[in-house]
PDB file of N, CA and C in Angstrom:
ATOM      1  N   UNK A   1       0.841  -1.172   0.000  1.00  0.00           N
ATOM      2  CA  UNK A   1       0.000   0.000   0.000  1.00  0.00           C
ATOM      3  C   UNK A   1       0.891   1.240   0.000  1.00  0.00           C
ATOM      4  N   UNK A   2       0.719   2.424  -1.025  1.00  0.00           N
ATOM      5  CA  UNK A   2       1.180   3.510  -1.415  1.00  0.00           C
ATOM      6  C   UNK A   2       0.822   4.254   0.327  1.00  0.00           C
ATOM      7  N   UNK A   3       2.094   4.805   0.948  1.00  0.00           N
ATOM      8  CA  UNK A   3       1.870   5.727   1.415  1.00  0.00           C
ATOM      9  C   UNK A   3       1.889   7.300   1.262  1.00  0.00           C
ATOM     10  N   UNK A   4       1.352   8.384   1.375  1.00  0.00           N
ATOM     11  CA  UNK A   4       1.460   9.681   1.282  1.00  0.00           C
ATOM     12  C   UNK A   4       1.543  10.619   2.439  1.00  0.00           C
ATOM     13  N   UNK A   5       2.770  11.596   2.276  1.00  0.00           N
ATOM     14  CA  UNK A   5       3.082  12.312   3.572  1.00  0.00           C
ATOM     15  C   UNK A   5       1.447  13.342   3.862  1.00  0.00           C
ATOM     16  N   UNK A   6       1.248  13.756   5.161  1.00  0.00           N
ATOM     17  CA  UNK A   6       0.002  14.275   4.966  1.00  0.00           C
ATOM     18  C   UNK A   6       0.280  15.672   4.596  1.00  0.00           C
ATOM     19  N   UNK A   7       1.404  16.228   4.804  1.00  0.00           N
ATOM     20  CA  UNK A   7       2.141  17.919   4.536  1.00  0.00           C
ATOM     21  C   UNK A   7       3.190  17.814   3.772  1.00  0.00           C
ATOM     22  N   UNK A   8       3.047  18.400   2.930  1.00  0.00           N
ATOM     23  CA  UNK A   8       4.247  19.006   1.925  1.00  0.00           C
ATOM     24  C   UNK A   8       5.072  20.330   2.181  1.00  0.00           C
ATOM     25  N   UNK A   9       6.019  20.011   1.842  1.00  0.00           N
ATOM     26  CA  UNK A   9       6.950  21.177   2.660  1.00  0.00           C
ATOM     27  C   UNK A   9       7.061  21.744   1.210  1.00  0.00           C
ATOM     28  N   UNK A  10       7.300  23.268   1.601  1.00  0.00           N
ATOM     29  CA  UNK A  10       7.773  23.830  -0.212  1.00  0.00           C
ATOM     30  C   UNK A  10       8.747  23.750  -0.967  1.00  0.00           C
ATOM     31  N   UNK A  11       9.981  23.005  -0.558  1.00  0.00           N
ATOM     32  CA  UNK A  11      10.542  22.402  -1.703  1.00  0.00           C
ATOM     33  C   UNK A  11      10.257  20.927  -2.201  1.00  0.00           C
ATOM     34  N   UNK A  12       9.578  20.474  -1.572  1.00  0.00           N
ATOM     35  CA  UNK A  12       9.288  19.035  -2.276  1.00  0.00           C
ATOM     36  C   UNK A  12       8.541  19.232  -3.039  1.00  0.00           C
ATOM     37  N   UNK A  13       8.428  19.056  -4.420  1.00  0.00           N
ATOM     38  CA  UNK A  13       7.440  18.975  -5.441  1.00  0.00           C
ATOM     39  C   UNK A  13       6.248  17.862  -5.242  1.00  0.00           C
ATOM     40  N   UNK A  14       5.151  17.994  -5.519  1.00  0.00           N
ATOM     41  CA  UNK A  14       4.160  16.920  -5.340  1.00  0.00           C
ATOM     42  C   UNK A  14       4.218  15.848  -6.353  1.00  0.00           C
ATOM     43  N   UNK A  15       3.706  15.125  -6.119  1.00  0.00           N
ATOM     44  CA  UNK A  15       4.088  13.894  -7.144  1.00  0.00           C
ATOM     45  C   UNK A  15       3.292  13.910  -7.830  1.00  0.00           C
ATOM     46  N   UNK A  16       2.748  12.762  -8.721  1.00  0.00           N
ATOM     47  CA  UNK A  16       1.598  12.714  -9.766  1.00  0.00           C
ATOM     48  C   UNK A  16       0.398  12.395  -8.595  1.00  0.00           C
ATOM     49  N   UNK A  17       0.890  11.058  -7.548  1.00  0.00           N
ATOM     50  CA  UNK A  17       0.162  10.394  -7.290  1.00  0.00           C
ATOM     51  C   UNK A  17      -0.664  11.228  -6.142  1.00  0.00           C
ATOM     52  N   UNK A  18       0.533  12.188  -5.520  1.00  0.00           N
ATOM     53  CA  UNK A  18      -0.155  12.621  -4.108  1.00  0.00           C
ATOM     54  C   UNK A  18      -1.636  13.909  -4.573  1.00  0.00           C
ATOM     55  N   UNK A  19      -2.322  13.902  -3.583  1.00  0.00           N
ATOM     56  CA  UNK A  19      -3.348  14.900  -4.073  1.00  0.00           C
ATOM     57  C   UNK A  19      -2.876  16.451  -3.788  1.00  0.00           C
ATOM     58  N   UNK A  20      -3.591  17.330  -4.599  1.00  0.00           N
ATOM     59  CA  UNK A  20      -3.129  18.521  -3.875  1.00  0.00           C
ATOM     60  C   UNK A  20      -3.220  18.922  -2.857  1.00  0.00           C
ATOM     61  N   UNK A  21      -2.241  19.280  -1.839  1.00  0.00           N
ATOM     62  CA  UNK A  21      -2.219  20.201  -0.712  1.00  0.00           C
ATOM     63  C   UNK A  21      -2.177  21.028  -0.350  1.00  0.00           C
ATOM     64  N   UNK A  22      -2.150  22.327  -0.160  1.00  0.00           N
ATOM     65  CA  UNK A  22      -2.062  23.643   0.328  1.00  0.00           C
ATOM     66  C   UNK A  22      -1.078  23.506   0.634  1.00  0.00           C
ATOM     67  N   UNK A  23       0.077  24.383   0.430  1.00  0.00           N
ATOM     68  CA  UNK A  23       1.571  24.545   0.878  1.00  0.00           C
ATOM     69  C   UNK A  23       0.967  24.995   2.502  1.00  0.00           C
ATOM     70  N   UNK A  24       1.580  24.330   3.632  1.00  0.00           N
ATOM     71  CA  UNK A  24       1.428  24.668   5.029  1.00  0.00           C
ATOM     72  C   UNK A  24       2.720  25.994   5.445  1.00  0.00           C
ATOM     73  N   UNK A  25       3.684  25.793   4.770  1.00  0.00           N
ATOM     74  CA  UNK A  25       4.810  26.811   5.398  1.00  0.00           C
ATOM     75  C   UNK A  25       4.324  27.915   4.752  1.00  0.00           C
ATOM     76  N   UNK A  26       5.069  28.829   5.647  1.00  0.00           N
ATOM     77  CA  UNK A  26       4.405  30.038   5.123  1.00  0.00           C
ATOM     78  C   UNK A  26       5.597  30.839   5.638  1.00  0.00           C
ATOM     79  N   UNK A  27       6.502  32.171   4.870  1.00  0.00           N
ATOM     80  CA  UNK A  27       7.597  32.837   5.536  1.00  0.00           C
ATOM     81  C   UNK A  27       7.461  33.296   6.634  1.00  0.00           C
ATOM     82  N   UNK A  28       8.360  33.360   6.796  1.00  0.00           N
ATOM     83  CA  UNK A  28       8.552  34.610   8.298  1.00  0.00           C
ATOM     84  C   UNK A  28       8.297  35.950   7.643  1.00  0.00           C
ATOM     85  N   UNK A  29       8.179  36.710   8.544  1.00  0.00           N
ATOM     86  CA  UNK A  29       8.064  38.138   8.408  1.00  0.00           C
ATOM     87  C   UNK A  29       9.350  38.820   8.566  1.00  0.00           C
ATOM     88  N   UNK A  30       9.415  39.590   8.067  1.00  0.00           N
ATOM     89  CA  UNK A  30      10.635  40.571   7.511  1.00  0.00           C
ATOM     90  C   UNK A  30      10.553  41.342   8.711  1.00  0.00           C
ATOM     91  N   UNK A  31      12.257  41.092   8.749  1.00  0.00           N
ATOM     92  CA  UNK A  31      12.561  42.287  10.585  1.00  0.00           C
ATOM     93  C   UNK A  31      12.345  43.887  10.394  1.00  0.00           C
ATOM     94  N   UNK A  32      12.165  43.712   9.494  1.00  0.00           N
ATOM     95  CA  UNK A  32      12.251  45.809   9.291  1.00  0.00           C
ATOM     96  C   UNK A  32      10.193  46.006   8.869  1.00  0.00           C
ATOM     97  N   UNK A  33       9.385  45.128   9.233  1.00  0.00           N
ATOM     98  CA  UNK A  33       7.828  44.745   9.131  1.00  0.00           C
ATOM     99  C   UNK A  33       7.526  45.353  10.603  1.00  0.00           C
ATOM    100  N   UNK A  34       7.952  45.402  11.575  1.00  0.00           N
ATOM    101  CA  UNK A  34       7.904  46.221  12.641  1.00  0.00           C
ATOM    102  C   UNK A  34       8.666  46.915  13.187  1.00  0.00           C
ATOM    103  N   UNK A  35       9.334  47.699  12.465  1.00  0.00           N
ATOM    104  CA  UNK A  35      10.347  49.007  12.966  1.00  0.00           C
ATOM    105  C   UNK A  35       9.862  50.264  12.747  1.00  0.00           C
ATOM    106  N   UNK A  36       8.702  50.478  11.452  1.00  0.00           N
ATOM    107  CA  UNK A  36       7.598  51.647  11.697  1.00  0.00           C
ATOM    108  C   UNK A  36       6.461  51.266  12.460  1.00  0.00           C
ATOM    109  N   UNK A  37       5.860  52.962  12.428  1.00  0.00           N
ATOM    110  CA  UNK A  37       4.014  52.357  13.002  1.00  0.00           C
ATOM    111  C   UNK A  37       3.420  51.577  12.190  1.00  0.00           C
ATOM    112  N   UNK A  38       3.336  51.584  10.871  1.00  0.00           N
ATOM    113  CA  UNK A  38       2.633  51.384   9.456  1.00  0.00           C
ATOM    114  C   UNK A  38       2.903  49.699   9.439  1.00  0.00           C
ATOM    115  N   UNK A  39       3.858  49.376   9.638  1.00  0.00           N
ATOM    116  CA  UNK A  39       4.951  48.394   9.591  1.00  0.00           C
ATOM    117  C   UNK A  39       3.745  47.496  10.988  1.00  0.00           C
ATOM    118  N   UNK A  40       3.811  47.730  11.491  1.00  0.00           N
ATOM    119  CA  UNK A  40       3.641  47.150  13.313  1.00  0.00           C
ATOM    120  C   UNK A  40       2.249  47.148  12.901  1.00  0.00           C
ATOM    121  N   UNK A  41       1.798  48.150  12.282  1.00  0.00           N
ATOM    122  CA  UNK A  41       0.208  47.901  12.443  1.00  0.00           C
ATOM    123  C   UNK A  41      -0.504  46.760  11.572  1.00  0.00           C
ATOM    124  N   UNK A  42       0.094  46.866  10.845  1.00  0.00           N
ATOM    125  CA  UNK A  42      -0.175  45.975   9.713  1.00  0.00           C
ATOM    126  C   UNK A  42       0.000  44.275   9.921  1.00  0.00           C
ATOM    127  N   UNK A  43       1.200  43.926  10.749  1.00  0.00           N
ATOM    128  CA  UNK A  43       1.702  42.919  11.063  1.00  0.00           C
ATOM    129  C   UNK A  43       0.866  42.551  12.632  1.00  0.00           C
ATOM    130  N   UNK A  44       0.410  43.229  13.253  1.00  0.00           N
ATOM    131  CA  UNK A  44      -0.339  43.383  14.601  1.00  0.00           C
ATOM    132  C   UNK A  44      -2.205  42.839  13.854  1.00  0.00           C
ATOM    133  N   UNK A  45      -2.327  43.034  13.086  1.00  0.00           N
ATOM    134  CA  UNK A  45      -3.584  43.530  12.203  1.00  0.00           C
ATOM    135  C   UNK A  45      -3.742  41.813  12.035  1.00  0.00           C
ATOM    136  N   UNK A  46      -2.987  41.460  11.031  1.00  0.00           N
ATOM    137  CA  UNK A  46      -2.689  40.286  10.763  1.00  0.00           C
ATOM    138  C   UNK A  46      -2.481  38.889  11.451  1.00  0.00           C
ATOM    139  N   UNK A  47      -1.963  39.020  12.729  1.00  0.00           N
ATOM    140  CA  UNK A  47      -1.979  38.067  13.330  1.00  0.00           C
ATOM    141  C   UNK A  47      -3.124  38.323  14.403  1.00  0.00           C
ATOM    142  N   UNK A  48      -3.791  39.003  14.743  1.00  0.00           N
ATOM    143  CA  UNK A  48      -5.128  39.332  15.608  1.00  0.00           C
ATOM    144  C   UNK A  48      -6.142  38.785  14.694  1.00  0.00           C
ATOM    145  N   UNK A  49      -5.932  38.740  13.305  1.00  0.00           N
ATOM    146  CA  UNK A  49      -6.695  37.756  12.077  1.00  0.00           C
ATOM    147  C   UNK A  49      -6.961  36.482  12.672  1.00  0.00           C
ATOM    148  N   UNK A  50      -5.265  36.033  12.100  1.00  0.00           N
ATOM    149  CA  UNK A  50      -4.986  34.677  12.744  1.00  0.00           C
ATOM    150  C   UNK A  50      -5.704  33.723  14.327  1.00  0.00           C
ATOM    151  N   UNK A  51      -5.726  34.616  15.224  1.00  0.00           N
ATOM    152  CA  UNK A  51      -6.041  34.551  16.572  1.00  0.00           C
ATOM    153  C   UNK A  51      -7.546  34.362  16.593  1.00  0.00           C
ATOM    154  N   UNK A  52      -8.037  35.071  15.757  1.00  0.00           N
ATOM    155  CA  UNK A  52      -9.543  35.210  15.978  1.00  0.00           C
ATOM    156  C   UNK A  52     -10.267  34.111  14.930  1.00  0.00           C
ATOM    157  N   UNK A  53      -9.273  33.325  13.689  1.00  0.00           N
ATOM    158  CA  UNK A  53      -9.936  32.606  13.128  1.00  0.00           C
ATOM    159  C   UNK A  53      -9.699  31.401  14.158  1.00  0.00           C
ATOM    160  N   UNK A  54      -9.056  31.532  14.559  1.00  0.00           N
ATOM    161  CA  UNK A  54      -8.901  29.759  16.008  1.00  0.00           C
ATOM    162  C   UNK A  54      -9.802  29.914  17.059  1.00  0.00           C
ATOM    163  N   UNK A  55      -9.593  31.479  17.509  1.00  0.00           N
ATOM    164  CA  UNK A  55     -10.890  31.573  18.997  1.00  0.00           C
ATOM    165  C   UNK A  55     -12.040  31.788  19.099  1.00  0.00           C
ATOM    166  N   UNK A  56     -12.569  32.471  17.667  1.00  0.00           N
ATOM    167  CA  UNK A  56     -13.616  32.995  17.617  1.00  0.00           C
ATOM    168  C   UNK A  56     -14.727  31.625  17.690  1.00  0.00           C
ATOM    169  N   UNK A  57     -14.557  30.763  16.926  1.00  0.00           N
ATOM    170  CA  UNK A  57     -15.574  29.940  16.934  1.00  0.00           C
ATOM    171  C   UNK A  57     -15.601  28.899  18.447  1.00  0.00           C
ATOM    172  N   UNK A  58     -14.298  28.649  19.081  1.00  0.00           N
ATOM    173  CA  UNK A  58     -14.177  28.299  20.746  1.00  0.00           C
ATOM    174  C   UNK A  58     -15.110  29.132  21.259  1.00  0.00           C
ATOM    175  N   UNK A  59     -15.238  30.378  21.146  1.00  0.00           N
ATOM    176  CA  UNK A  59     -15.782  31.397  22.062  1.00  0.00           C
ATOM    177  C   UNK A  59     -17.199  31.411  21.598  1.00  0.00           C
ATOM    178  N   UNK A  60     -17.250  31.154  20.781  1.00  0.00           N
ATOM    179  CA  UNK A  60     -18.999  31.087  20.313  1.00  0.00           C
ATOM    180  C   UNK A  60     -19.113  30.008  20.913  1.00  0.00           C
ATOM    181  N   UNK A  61     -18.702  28.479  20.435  1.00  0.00           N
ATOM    182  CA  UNK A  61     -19.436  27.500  21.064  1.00  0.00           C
ATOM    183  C   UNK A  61     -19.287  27.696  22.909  1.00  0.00           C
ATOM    184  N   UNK A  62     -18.823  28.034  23.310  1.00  0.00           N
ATOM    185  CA  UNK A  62     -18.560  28.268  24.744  1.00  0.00           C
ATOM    186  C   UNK A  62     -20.488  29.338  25.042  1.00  0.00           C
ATOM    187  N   UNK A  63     -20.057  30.177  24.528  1.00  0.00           N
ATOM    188  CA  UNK A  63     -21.844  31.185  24.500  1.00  0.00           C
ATOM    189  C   UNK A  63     -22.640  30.264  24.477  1.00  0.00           C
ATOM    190  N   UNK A  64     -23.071  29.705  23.588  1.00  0.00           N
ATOM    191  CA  UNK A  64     -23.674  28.818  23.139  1.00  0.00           C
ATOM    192  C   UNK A  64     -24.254  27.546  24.099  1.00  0.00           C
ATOM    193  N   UNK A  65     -23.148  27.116  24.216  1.00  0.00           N
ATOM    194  CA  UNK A  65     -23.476  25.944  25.309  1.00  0.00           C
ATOM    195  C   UNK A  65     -23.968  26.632  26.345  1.00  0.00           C
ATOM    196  N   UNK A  66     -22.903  27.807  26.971  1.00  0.00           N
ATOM    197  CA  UNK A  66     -23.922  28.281  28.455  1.00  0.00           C
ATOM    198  C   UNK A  66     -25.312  28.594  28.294  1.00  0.00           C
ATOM    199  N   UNK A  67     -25.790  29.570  27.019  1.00  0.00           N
ATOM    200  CA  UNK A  67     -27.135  29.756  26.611  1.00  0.00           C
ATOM    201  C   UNK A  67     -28.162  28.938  26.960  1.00  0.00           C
ATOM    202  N   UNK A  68     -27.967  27.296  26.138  1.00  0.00           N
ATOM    203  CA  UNK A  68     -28.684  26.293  26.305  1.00  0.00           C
ATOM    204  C   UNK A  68     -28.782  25.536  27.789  1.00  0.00           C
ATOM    205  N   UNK A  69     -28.234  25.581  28.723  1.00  0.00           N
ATOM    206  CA  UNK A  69     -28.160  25.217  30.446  1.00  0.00           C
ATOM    207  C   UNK A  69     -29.177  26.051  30.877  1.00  0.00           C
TER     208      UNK A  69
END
């Protein structure tokens, strides 16, 4: 039986066989991305994104459940 890695890193090319994946790595951020305000806000902006696509729906079902008690 063919195995397939479940993440592809971005230099490994995908094969024929594996299905497509979403590249998971993603760069770092550039050190001079928070050395202005513009810079900081933007990068602050962005990961408060990040944060809220993981908690937001925890925090709803959390409402939620207490609602129904």
């Amino acid at each position: 039986m063919e195995t397939t890695p479940l993440l592809q890193r971005n230099n490994e090319p995908l094969s024929p066989s594996s299905p497509a994946l979403p590249l998971l790595e993603q760069e770092d951020y550039l050190p001079g991305a928070s050395k202005t305000f513009k810079g900081f806000k933007s990068l602050f902006w962005k990961e408060i994104v990040k944060l809220w696509n993981i908690a937001g729906p925890i925090a709803l079902t959390l409402i939620w459940q207490y609602g129904t008690k």
